[in-house]
PDB file of N, CA and C in Angstrom:
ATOM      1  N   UNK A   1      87.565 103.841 108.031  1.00  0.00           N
ATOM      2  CA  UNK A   1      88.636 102.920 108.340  1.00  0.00           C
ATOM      3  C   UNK A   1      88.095 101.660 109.001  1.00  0.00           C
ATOM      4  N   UNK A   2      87.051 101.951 109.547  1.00  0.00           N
ATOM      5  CA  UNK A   2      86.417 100.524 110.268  1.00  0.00           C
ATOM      6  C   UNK A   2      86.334  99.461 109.580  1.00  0.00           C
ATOM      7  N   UNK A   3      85.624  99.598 108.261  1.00  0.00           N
ATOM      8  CA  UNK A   3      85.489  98.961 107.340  1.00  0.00           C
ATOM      9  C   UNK A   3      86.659  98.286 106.694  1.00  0.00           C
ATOM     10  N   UNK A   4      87.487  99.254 106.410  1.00  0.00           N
ATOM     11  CA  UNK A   4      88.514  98.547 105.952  1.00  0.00           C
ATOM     12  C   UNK A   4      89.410  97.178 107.056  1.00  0.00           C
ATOM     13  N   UNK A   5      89.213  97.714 108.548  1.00  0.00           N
ATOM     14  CA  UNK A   5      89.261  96.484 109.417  1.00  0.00           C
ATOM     15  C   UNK A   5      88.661  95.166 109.322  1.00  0.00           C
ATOM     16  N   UNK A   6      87.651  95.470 109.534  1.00  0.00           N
ATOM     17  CA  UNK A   6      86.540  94.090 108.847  1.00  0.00           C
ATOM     18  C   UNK A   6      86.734  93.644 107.856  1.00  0.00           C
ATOM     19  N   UNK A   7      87.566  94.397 106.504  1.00  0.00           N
ATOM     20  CA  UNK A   7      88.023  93.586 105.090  1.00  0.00           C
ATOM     21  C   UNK A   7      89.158  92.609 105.407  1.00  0.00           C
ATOM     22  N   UNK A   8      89.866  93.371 106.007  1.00  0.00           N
ATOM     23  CA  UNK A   8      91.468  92.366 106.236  1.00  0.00           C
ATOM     24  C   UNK A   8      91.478  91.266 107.082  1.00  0.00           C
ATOM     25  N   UNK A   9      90.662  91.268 108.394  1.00  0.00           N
ATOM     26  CA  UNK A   9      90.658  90.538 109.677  1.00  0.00           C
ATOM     27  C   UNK A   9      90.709  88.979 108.887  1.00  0.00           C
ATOM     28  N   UNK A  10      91.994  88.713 109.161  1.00  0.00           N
ATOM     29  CA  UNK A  10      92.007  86.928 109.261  1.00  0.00           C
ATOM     30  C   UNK A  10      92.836  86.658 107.955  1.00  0.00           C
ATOM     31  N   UNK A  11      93.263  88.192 107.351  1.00  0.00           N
ATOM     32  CA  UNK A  11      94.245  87.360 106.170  1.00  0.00           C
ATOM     33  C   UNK A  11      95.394  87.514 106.906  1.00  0.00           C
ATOM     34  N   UNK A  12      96.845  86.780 106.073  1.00  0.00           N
ATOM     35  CA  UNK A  12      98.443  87.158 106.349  1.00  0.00           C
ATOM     36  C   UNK A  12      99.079  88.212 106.668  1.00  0.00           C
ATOM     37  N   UNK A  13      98.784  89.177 105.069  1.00  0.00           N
ATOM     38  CA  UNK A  13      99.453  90.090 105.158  1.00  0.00           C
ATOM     39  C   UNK A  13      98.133  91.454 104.580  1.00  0.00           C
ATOM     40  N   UNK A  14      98.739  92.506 104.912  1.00  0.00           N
ATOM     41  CA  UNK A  14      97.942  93.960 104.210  1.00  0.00           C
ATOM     42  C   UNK A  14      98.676  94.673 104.137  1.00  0.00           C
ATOM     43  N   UNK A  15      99.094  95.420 102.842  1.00  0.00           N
ATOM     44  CA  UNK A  15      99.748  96.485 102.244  1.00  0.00           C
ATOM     45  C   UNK A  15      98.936  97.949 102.384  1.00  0.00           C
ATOM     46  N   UNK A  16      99.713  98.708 103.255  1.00  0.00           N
ATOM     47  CA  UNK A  16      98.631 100.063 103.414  1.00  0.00           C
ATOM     48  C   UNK A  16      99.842 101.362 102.052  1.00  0.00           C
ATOM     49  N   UNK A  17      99.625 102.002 101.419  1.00  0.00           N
ATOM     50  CA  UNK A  17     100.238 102.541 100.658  1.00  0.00           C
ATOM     51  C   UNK A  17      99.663 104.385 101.180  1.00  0.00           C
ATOM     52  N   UNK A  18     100.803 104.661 101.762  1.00  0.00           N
ATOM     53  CA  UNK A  18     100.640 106.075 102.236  1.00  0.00           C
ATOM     54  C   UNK A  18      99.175 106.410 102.964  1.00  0.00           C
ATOM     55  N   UNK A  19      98.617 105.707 103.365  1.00  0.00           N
ATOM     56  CA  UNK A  19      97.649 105.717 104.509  1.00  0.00           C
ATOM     57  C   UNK A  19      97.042 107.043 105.329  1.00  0.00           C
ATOM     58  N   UNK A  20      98.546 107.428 104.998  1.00  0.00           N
ATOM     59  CA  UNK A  20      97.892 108.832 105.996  1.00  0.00           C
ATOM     60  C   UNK A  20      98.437 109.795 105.445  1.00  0.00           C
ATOM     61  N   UNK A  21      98.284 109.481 104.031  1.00  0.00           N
ATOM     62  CA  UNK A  21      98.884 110.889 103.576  1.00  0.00           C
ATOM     63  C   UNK A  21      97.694 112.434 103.621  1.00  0.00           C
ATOM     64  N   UNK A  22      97.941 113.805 103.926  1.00  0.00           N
ATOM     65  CA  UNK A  22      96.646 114.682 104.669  1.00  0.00           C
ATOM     66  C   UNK A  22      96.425 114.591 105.664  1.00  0.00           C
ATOM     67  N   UNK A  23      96.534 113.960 106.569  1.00  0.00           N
ATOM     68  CA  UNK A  23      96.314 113.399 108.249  1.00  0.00           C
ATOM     69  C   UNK A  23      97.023 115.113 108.706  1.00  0.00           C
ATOM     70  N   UNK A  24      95.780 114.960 110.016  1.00  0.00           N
ATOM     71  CA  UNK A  24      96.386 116.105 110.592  1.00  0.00           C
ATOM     72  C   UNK A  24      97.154 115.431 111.859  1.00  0.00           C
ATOM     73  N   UNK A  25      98.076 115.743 112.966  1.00  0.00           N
ATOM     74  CA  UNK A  25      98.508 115.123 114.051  1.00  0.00           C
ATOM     75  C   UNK A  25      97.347 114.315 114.887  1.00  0.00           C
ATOM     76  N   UNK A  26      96.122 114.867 114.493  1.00  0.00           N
ATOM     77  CA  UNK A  26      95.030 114.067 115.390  1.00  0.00           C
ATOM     78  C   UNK A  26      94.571 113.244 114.617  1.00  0.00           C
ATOM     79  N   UNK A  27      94.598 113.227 113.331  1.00  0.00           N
ATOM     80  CA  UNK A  27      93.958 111.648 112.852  1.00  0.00           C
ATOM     81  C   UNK A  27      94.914 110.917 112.704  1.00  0.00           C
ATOM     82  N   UNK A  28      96.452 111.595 112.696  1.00  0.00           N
ATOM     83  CA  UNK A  28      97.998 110.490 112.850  1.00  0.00           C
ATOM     84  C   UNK A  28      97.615 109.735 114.412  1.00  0.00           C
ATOM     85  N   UNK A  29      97.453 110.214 115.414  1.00  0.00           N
ATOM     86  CA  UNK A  29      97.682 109.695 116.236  1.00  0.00           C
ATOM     87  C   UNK A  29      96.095 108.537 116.740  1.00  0.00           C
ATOM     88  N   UNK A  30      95.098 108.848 115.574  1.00  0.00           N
ATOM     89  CA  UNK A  30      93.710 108.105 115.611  1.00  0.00           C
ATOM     90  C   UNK A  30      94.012 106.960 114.643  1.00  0.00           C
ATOM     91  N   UNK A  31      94.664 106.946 113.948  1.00  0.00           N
ATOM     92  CA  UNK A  31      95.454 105.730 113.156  1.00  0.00           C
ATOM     93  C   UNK A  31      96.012 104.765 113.562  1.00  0.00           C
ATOM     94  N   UNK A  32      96.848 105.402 114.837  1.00  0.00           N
ATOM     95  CA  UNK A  32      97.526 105.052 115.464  1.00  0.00           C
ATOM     96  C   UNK A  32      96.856 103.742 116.198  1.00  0.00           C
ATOM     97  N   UNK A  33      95.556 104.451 116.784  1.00  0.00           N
ATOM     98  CA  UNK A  33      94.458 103.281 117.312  1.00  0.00           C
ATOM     99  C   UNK A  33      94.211 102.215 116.479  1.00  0.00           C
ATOM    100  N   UNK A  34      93.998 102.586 115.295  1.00  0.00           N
ATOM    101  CA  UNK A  34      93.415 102.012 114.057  1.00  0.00           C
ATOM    102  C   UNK A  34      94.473 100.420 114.371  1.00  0.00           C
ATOM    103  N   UNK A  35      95.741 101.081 113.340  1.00  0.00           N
ATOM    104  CA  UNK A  35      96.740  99.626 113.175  1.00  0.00           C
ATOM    105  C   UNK A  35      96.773  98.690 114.545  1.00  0.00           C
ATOM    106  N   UNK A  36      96.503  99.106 115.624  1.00  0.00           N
ATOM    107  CA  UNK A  36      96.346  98.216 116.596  1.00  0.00           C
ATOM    108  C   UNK A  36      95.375  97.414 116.715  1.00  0.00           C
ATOM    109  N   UNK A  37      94.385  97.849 116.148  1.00  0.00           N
ATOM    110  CA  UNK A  37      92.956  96.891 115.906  1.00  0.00           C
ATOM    111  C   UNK A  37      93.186  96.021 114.616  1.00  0.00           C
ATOM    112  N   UNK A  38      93.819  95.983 113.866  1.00  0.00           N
ATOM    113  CA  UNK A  38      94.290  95.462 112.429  1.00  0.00           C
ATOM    114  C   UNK A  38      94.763  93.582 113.400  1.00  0.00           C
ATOM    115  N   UNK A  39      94.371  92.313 112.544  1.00  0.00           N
ATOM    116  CA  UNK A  39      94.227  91.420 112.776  1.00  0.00           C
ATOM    117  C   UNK A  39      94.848  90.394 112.041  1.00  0.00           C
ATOM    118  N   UNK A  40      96.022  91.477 111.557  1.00  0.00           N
ATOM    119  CA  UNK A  40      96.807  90.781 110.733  1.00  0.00           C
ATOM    120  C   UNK A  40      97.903  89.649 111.103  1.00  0.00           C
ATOM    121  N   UNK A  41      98.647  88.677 110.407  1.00  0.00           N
ATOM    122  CA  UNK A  41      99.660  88.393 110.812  1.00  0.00           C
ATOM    123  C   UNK A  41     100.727  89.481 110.389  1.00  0.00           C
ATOM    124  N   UNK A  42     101.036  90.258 109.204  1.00  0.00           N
ATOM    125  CA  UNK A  42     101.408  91.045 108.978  1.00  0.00           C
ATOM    126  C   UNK A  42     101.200  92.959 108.246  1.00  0.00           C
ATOM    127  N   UNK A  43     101.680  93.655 108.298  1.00  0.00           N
ATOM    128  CA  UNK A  43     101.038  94.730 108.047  1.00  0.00           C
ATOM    129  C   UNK A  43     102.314  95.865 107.074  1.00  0.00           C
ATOM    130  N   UNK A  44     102.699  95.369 106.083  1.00  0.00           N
ATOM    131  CA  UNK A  44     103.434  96.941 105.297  1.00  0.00           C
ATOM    132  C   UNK A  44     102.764  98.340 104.970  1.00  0.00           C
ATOM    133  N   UNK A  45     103.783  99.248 105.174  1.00  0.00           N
ATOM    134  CA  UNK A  45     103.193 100.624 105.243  1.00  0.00           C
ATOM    135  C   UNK A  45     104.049 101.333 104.085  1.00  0.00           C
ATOM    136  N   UNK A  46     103.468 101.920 103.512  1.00  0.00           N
ATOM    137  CA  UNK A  46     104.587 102.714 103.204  1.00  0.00           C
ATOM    138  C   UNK A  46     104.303 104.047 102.891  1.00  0.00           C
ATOM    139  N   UNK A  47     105.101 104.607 103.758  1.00  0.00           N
ATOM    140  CA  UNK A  47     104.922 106.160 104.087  1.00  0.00           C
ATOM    141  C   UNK A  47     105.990 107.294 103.953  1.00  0.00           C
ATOM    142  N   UNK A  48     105.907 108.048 104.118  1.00  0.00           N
ATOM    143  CA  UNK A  48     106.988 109.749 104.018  1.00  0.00           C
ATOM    144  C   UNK A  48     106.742 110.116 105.430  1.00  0.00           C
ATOM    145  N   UNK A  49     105.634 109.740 105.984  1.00  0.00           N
ATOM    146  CA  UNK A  49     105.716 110.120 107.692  1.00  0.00           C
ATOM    147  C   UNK A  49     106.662 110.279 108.565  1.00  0.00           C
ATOM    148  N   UNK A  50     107.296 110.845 109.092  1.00  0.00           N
ATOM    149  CA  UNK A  50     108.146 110.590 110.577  1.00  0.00           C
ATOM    150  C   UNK A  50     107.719 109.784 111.487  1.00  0.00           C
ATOM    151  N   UNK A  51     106.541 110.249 111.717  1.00  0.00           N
ATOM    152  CA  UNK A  51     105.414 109.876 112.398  1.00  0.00           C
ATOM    153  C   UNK A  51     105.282 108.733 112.642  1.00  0.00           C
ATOM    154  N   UNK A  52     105.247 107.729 111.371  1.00  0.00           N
ATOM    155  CA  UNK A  52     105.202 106.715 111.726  1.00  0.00           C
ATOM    156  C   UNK A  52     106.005 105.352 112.569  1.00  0.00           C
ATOM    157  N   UNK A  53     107.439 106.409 112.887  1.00  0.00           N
ATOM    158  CA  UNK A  53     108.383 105.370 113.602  1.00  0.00           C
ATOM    159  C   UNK A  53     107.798 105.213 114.794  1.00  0.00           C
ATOM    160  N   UNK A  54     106.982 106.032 115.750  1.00  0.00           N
ATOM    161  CA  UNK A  54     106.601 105.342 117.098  1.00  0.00           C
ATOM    162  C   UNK A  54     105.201 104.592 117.001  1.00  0.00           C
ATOM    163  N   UNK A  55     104.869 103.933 115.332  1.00  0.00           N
ATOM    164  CA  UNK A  55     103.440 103.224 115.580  1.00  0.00           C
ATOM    165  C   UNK A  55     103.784 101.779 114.800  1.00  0.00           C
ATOM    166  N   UNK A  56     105.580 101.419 115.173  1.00  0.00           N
ATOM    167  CA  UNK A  56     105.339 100.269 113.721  1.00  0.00           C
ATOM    168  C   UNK A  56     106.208  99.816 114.791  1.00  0.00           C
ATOM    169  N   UNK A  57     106.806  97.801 114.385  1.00  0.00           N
ATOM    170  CA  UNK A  57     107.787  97.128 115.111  1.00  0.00           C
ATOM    171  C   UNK A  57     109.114  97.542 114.786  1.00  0.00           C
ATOM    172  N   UNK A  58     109.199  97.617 113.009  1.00  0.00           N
ATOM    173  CA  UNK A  58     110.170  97.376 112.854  1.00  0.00           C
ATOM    174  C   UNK A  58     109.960  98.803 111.152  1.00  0.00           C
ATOM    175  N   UNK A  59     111.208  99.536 110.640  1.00  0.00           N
ATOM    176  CA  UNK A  59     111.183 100.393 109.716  1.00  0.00           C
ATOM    177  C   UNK A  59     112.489  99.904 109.018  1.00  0.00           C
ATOM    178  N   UNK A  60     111.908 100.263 107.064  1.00  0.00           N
ATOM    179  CA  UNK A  60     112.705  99.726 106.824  1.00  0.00           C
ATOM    180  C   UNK A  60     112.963 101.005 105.559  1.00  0.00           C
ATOM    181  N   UNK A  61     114.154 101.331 105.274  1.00  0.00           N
ATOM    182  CA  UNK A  61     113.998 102.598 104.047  1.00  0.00           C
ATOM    183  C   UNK A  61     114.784 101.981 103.195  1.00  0.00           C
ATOM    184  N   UNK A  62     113.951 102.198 102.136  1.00  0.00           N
ATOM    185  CA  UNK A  62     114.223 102.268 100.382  1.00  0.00           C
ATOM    186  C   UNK A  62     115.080 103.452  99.894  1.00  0.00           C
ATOM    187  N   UNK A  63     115.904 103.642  99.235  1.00  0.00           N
ATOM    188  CA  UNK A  63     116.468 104.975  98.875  1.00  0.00           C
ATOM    189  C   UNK A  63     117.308 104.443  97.304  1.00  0.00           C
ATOM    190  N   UNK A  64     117.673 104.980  96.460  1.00  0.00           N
ATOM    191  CA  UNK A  64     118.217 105.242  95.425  1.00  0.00           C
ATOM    192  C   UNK A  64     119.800 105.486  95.468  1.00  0.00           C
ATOM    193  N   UNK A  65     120.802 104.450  95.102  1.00  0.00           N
ATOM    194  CA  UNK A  65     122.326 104.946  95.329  1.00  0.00           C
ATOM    195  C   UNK A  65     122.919 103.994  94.123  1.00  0.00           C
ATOM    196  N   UNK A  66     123.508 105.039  93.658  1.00  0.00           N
ATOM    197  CA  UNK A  66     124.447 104.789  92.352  1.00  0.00           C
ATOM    198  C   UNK A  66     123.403 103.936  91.589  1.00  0.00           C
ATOM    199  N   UNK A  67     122.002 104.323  91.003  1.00  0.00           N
ATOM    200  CA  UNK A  67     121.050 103.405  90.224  1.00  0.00           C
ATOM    201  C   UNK A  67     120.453 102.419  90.653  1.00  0.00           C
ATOM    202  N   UNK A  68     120.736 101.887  91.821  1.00  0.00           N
ATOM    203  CA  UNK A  68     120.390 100.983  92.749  1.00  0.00           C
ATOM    204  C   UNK A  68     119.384 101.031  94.056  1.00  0.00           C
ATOM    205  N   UNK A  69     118.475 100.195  93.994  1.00  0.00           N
ATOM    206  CA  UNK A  69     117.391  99.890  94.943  1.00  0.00           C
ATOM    207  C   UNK A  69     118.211  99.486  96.277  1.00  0.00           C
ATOM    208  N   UNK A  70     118.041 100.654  97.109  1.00  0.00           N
ATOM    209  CA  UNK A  70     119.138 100.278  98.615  1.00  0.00           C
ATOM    210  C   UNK A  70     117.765  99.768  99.840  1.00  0.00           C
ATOM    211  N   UNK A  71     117.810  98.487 100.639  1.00  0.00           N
ATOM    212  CA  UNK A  71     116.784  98.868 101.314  1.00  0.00           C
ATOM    213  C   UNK A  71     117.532  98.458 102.476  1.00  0.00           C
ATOM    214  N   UNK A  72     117.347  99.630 103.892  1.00  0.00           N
ATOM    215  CA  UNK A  72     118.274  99.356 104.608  1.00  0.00           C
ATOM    216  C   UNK A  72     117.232  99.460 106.368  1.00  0.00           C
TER     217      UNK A  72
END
């Protein structure tokens, strides 16, 4: 993951796509360290985690209703 720090540092945005999917509670909460070192202006996640509501500003869910892309 270090590495991948040093790739992003100094762009806008970084799209992480299920990031921690396999994570046990101790590398969830070593991640946790991680996105704080991230040097982004912005950072999307997108996850199935619970987990991840106490490591982000703001959550946003996608869901499926009547054929329709709901994002709420």
């Amino acid at each position: 993951m270090s590495l991948y720090i040093r790739s992003v540092e100094g762009m806008d945005i970084s799209i992480l796509d299920e990031p921690t999917e396999g994570f046990s509670r101790q590398q969830m909460y070593a991640f946790k360290d991680v996105l704080h070192e991230l040097k982004v202006s912005q950072c999307i996640i997108v996850s199935h985690e619970n987990e991840m509501e106490g490591m982000v500003h703001n959550i946003h869910q996608v869901a499926k209703q009547n054929g329709l892309t709901m994002i709420g």
